[in-house]
Protein backbone atom coordinates (compact mmCIF):
# COMPACT_ATOMS: atom_id res chain seq x y z
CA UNK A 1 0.00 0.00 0.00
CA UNK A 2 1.41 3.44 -0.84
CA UNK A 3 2.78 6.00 1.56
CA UNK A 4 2.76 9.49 2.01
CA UNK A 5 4.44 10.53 -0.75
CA UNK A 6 8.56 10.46 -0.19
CA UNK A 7 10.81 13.48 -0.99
CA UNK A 8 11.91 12.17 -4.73
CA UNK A 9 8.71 12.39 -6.25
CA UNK A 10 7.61 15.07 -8.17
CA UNK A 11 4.15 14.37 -9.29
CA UNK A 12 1.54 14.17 -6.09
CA UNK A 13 -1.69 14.12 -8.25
CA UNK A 14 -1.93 12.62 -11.68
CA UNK A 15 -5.47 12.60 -13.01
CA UNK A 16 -5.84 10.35 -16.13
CA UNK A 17 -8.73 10.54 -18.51
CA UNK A 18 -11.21 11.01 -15.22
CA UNK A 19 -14.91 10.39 -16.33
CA UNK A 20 -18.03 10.99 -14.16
CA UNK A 21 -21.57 10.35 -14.75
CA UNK A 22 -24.14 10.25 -12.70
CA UNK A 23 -26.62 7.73 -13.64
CA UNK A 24 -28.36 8.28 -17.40
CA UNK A 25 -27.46 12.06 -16.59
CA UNK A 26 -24.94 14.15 -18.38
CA UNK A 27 -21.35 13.85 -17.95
CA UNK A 28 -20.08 16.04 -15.16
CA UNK A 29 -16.25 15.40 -16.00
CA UNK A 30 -15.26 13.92 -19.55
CA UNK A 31 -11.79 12.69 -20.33
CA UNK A 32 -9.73 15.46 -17.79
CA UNK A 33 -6.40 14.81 -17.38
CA UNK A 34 -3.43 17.52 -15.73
CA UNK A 35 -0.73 16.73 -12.80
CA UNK A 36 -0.46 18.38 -9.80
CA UNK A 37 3.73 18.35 -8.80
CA UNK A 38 5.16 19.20 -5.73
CA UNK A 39 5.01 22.28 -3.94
CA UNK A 40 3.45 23.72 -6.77
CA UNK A 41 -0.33 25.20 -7.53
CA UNK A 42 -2.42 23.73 -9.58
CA UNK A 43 -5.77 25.69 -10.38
CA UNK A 44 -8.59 24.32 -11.89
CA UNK A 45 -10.87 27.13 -13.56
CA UNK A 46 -14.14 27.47 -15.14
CA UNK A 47 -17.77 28.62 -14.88
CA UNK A 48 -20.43 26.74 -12.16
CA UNK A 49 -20.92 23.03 -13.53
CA UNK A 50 -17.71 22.92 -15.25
CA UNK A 51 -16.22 20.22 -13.24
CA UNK A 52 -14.15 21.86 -11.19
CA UNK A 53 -15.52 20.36 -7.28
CA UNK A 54 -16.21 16.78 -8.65
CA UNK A 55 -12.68 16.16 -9.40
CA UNK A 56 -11.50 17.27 -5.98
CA UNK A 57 -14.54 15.26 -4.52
CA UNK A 58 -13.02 12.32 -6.28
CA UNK A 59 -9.42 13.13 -5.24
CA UNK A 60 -10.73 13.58 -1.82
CA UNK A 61 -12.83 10.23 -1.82
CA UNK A 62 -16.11 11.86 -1.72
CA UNK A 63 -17.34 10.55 -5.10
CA UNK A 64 -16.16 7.96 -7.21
CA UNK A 65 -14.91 7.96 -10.68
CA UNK A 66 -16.84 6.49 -13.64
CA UNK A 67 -14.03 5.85 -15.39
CA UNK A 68 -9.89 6.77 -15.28
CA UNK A 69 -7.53 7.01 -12.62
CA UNK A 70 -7.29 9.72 -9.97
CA UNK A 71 -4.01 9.21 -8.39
CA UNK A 72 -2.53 10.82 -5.40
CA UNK A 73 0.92 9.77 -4.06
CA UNK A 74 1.20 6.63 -6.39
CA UNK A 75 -2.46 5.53 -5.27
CA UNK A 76 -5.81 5.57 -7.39
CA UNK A 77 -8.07 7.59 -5.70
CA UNK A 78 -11.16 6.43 -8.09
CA UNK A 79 -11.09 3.23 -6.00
CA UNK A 80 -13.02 3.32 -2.70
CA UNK A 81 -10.95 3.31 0.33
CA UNK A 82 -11.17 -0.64 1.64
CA UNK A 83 -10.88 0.24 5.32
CA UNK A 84 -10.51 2.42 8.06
CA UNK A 85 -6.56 2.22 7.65
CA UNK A 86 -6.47 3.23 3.66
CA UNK A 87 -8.81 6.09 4.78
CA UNK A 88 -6.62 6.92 7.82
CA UNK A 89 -3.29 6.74 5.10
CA UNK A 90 -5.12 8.82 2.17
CA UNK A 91 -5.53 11.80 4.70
CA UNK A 92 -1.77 11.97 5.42
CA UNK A 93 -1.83 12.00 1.57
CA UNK A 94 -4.39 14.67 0.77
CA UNK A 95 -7.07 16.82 2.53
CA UNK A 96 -9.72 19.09 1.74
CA UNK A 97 -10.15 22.77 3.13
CA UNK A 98 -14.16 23.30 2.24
CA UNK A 99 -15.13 26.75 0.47
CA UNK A 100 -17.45 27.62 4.20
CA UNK A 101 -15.61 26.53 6.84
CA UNK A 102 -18.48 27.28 9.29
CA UNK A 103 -20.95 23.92 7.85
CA UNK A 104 -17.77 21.70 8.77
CA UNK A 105 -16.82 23.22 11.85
CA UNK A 106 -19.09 22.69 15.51
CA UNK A 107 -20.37 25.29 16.32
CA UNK A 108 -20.44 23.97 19.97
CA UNK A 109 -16.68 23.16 19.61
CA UNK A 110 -13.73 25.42 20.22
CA UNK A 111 -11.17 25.45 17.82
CA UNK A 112 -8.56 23.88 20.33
CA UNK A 113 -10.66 21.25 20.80
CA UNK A 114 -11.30 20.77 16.76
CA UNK A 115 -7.76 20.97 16.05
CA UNK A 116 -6.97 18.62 18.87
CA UNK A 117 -9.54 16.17 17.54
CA UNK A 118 -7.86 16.52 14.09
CA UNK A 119 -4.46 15.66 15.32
CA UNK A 120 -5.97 12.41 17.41
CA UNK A 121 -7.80 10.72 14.51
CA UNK A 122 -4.53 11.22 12.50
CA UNK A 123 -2.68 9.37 15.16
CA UNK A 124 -0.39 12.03 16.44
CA UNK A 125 0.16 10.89 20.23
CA UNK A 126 -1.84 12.15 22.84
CA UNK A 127 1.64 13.68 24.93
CA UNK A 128 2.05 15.65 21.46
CA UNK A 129 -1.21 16.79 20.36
CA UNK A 130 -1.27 20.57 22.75
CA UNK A 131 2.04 21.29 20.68
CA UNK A 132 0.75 20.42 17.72
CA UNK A 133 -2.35 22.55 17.90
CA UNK A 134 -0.22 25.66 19.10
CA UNK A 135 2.12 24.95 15.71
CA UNK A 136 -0.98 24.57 13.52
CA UNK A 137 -2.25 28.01 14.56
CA UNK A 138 1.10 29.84 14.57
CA UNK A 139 1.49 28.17 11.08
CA UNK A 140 -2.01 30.10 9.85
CA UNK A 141 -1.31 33.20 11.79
CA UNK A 142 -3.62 32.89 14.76
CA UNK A 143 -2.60 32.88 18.53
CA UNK A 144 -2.89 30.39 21.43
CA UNK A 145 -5.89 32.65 22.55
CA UNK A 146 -7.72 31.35 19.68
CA UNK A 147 -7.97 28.07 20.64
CA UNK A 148 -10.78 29.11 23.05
CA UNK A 149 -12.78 30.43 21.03
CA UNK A 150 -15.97 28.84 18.88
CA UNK A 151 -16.24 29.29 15.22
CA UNK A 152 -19.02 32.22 15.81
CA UNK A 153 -16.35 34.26 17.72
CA UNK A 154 -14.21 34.15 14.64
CA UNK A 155 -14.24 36.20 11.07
CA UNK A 156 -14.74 34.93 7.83
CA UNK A 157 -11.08 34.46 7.60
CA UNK A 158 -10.17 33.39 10.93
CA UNK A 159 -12.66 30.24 10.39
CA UNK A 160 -10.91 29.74 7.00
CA UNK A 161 -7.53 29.66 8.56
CA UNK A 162 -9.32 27.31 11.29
CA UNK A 163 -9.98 24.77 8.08
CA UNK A 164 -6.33 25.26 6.81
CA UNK A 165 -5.21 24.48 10.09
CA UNK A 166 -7.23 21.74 10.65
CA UNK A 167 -6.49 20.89 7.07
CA UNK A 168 -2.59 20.45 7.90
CA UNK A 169 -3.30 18.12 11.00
CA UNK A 170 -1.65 15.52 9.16
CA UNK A 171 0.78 16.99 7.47
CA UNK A 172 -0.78 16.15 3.88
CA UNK A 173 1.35 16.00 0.89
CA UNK A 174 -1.61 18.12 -1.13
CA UNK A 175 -4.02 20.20 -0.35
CA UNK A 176 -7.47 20.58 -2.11
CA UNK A 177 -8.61 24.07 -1.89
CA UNK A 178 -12.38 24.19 -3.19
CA UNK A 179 -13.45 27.61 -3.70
CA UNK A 180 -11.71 28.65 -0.43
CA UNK A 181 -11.44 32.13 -0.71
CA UNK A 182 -14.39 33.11 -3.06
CA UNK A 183 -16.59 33.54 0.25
CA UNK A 184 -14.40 36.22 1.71
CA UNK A 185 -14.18 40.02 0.66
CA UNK A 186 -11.32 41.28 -1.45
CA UNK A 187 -8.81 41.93 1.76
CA UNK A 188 -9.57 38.69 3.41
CA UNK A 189 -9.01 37.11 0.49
CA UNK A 190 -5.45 38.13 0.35
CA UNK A 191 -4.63 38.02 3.97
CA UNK A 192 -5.80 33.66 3.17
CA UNK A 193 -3.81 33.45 0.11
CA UNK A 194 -0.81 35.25 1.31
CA UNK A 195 -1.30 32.53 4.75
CA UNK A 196 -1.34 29.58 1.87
CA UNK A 197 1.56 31.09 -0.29
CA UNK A 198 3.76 31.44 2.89
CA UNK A 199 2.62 27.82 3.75
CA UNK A 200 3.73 26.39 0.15
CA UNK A 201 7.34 28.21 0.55
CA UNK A 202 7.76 26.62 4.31
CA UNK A 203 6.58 22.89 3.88
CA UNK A 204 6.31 22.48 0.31
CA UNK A 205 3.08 21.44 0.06
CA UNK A 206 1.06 21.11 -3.24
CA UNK A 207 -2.33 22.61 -3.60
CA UNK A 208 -5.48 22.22 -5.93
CA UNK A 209 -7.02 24.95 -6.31
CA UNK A 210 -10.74 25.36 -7.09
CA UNK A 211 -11.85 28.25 -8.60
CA UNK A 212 -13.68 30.57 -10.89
CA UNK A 213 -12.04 33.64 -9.91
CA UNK A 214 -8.63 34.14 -12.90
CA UNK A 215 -7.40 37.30 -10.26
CA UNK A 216 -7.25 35.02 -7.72
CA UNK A 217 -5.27 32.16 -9.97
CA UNK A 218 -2.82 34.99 -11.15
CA UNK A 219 -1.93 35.21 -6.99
CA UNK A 220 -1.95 31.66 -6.08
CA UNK A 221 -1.11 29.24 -8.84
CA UNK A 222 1.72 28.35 -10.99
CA UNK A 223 -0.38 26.16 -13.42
CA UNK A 224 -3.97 26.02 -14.76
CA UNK A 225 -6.70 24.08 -16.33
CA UNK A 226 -9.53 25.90 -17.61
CA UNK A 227 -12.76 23.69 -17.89
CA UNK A 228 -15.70 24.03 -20.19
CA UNK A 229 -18.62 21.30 -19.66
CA UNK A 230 -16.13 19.28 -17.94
CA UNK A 231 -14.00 19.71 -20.67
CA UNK A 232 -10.19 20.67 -20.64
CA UNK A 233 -9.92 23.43 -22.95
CA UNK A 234 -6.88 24.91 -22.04
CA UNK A 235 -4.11 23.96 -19.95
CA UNK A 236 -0.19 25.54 -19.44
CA UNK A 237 1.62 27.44 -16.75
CA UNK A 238 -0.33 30.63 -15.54
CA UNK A 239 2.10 33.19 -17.55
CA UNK A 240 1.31 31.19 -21.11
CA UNK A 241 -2.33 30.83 -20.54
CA UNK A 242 -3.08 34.10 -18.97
CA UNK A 243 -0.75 35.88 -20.93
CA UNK A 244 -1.71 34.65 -24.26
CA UNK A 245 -4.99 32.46 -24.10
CA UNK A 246 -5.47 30.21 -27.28
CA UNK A 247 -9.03 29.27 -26.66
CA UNK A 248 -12.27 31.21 -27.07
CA UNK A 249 -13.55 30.42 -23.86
CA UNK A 250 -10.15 31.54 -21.83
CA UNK A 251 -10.21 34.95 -23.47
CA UNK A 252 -13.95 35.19 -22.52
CA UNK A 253 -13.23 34.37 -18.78
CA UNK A 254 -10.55 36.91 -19.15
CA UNK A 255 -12.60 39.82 -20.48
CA UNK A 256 -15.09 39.01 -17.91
CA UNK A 257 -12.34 39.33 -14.73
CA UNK A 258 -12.77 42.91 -12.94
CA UNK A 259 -9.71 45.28 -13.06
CA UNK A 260 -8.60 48.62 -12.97
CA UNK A 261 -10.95 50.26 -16.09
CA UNK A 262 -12.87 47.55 -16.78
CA UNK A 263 -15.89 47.11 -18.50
CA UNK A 264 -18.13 44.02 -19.23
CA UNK A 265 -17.79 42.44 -22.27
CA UNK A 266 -21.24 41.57 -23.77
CA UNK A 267 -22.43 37.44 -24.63
């Protein structure tokens, strides 16, 4: 059975001609395929119902795959975890950081306690676990006086930094970021990605990043993959497909992104 993922490799996430139906419906995700490498950011772009969250539902084992491999750290993520122990092993592989925090976290609970919980049901030992929860929330920015409070005593972006702690519990080799940011305003949004930048730089973690916002790719990802009808379209490192978009539908996204002097583009 695979491992977390050991120093020499460089691709965490290959996904391999991924298909998903769901029943007689139409296909959600047709014939995707991109790599996610290490301690790099992979964004995955397009309009609602491109795609986008059912491939990180997959990677994350919350829906299966019709058809194709999603693998994370050597493993195929399309095949249902067999037992407790291959779902205990996948989340030292890969975890999920929601896009609102505040459905996954208790309200009744206080973050110490959430992050301590976290830390137990990845097996970190119990002597450990109060260190580990004060270096989780120094690693997103928050103090030890945080860990006593519940999630409605917290901001927007304190509970999302609450998920990306709780997220890193287990010292995952990727992260999948679904629409993490898109729920915060503009100067939230930056205090979270600079958080996740400075995260990438210190423990090389990869990250998947959900999204249908391109300003928000240009700050946080090195590569994309725009998706149309759960189509790839267009895939490259940010600069080329950004900077000089080949398809239609990339140049339309584009022209639709807010910026200095902008004006709408009409359908």
């Amino acid at each position: 059975m695979s491992e977390p993922c050991t120093p020499t490799d460089d691709v965490v996430v290959e996904v391999e001609h991924l298909v998903k139906c769901y029943g007689t419906g139409p296909v959600v995700v047709d014939d995707v395929s991109f790599q996610v490498r290490r301690g790099r950011t992979t964004a995955l772009v397009g309009e609602s119902g491109a795609g986008k969250s059912t491939i990180g539902a997959i990677l994350s084992g919350l829906a299966s795959a019709t058809s194709g491999r999603a693998v994370v750290c050597g493993e195929d993520r399309s095949v249902a975890a067999r037992s407790a122990r291959d779902r205990s092993r996948r989340g030292r592989q890969l975890q999920l950081v929601p896009q609102d925090p505040y459905t996954t976290l208790d309200p009744t609970q206080r973050v110490g306690a959430a992050l301590l919980e976290a830390a137990a049901l990845r097996g970190v030992p119990r002597d450990q676990r109060p260190a580990r929860v004060a270096e989780l929330l120094d690693l997103v920015g928050l103090g030890e006086a945080h860990a006593d409070l519940v999630p409605r005593s917290l901001s927007g972006g304190q509970r999302q930094r609450v998920a990306i702690a709780r997220a890193l519990a287990t010292r995952p080799e990727v992260l999948v970021l679904d629409e993490a940011v898109s729920a915060l305003d503009v100067s939230v949004q930056a205090q979270v990605l600079n958080v996740l930048n400075r995260l990438q730089r210190d423990l090389g973690t990869a990250y998947l990043f959900v999204t249908h916002d391109l300003g928000v790719v240009r700050q946080i990802a090195h590569d994309v993959v725009v998706l149309r009808a759960g189509q790839v379209v267009e895939a490259g490192t940010v600069d080329a497909v950004l900077g000089d978009p080949q398809h239609e539908y990339t140049q339309l996204l584009l022209a639709s992104t807010p910026r200095p002097g902008w004006v709408p583009v009409a359908r």
